[in-house]
Every structure is written in C-alpha cells, then in structure tokens.
Protein backbone atom coordinates (compact mmCIF):
# COMPACT_ATOMS: atom_id res chain seq x y z
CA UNK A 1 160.46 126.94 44.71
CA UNK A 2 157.94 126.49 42.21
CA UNK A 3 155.49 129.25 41.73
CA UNK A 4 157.31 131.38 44.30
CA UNK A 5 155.65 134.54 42.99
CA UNK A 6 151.65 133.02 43.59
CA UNK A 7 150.54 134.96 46.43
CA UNK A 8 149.11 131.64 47.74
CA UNK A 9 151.90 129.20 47.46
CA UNK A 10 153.67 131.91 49.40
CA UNK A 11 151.09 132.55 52.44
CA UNK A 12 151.08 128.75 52.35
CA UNK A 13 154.35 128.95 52.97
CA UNK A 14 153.56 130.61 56.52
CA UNK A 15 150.38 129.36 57.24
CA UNK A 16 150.78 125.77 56.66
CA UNK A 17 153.37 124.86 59.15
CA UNK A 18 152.19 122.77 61.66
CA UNK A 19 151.00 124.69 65.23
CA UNK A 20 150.85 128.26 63.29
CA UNK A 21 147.59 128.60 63.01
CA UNK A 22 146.49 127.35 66.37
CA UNK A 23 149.19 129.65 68.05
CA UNK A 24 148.17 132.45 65.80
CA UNK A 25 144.24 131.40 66.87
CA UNK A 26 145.23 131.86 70.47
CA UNK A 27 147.53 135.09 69.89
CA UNK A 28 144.60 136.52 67.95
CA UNK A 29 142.07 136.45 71.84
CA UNK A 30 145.20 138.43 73.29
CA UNK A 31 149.34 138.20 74.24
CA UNK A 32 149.86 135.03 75.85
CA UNK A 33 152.95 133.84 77.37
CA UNK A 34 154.39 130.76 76.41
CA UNK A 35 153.28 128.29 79.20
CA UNK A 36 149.66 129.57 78.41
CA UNK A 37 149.98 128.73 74.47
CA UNK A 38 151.79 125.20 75.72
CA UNK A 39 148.27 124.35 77.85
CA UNK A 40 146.15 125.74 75.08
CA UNK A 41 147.99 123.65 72.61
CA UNK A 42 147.35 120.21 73.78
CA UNK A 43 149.61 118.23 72.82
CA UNK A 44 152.55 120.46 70.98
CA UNK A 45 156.33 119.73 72.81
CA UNK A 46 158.05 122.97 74.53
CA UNK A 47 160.61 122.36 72.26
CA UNK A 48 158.55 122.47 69.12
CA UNK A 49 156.57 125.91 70.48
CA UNK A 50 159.73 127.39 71.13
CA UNK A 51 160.64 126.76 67.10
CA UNK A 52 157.47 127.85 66.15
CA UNK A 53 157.53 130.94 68.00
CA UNK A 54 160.83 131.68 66.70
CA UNK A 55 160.16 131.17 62.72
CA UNK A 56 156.67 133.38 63.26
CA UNK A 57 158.83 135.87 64.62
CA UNK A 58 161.36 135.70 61.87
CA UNK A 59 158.84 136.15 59.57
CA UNK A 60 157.13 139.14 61.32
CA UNK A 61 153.96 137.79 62.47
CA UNK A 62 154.88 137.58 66.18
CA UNK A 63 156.61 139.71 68.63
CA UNK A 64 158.19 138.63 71.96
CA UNK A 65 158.49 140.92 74.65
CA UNK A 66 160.83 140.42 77.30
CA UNK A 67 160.54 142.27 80.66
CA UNK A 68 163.11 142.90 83.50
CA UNK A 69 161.79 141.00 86.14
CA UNK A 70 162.88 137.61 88.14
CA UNK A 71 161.74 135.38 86.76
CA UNK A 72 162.06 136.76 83.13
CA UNK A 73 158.63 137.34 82.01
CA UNK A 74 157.95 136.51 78.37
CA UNK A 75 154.99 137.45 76.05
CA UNK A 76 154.19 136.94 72.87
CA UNK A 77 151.37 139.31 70.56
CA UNK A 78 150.61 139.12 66.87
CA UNK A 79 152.12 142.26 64.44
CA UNK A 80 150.00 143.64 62.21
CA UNK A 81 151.45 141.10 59.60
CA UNK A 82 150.39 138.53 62.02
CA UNK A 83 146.45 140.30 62.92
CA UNK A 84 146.22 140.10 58.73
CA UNK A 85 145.86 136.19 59.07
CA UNK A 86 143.11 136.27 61.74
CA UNK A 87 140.76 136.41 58.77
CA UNK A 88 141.84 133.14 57.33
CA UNK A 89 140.87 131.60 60.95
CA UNK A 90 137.92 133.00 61.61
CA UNK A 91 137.10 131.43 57.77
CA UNK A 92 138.37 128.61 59.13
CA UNK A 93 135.89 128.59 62.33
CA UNK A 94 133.06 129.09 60.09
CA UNK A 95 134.14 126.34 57.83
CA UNK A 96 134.49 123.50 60.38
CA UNK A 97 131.61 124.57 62.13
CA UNK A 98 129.35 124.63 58.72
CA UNK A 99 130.51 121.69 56.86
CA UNK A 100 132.59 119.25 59.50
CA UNK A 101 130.25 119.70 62.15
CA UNK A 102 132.68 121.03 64.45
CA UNK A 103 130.61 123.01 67.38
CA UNK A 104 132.96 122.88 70.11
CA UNK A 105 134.85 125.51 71.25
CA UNK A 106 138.55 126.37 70.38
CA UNK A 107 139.27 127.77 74.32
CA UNK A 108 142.20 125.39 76.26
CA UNK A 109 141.28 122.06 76.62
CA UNK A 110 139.28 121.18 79.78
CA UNK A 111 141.41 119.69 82.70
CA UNK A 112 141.52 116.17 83.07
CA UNK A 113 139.44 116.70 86.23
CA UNK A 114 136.83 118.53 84.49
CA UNK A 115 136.67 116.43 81.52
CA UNK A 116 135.48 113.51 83.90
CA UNK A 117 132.78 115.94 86.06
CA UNK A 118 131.49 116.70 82.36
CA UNK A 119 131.31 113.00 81.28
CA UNK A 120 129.62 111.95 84.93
C-alpha cells in the first residue's frame, strides 16, 4: 500500500468504507442493536451491516455483546478506539451544516407515515 506509514492514508483506511461513519455516528448517541442501526441506516442491506459490523470489530472500533436470553439479544457500543473517531463526525456535522447547507437532522429517518403528515 502506498504511503502505508501516513497516519491519514491509514485512518482512511477505516474511515472511508462505506456505512462506517454513519454506524459509528449512531454508535456514538449510545449501544444500539442491530435492527435499530438497520432503520437508522436507510437504505444499507442486513447483509452489508452485518460485514460492516464485523470489519469495525476486527479493527477494534466496535464491540458486540451477546447476552443469554431467547431470543439472543445483540448490542453493539464503540471502544475507545472507536469514541476517538467521534471527533472527525462531529467535524463532519459542522462542515455540512456550514458550507453544504445541510440543517436537517442525522436522527432515523421519519416513517413513511410521518413523512406524508409533515409534507400535508
């Protein structure tokens, strides 16, 4: 990999993957379990959170937590690796909302339902 030892060529590395930082956005408010991050990320596959989840975990920036229970209750937190890149969103917050406008909010995505009440 070229320029392997630039510290940011190699946070890009993490950070850059599609999903991370909106999972990492939503980790960041509290642990979530994974059908809350699949309705907060509108639009992501299970398939593709699941991979995500698993290569942020490889890499130390999330843990998953399983508990004992029927059904199998999973949730998932940030590490302290993974709290060390809140940062870089809330720069990224800032950014949008300064210079692309961007004043919405990043909670989930209204419900279809409400989305209609709101354009009425």
């Amino acid at each position: 990999m070229p320029n392997s030892d630039c510290p940011v060529c190699r946070t890009a590395d993490i950070v850059c993957g599609k999903w991370t930082m909106l999972i990492i956005r939503d980790l960041a408010e509290s642990r979530r379990r994974f059908c809350e991050l699949e309705r907060s990320l509108e639009g992501i596959s299970p398939r593709t959170l699941s991979l995500r989840l698993r290569a942020l975990e490889e890499q130390g920036i999330v843990a998953r937590q399983t508990f004992p229970e029927v059904p199998p209750r999973v949730e998932y937190t940030l590490t302290d690796k993974g709290q060390a890149l809140v940062p870089i969103v809330e720069s990224m917050r800032a950014y949008g909302t300064e210079w692309l406008g961007a004043e919405g909010s990043c909670a989930e995505p209204a419900k279809p339902a409400e989305r209609v009440a709101a354009a009425a």
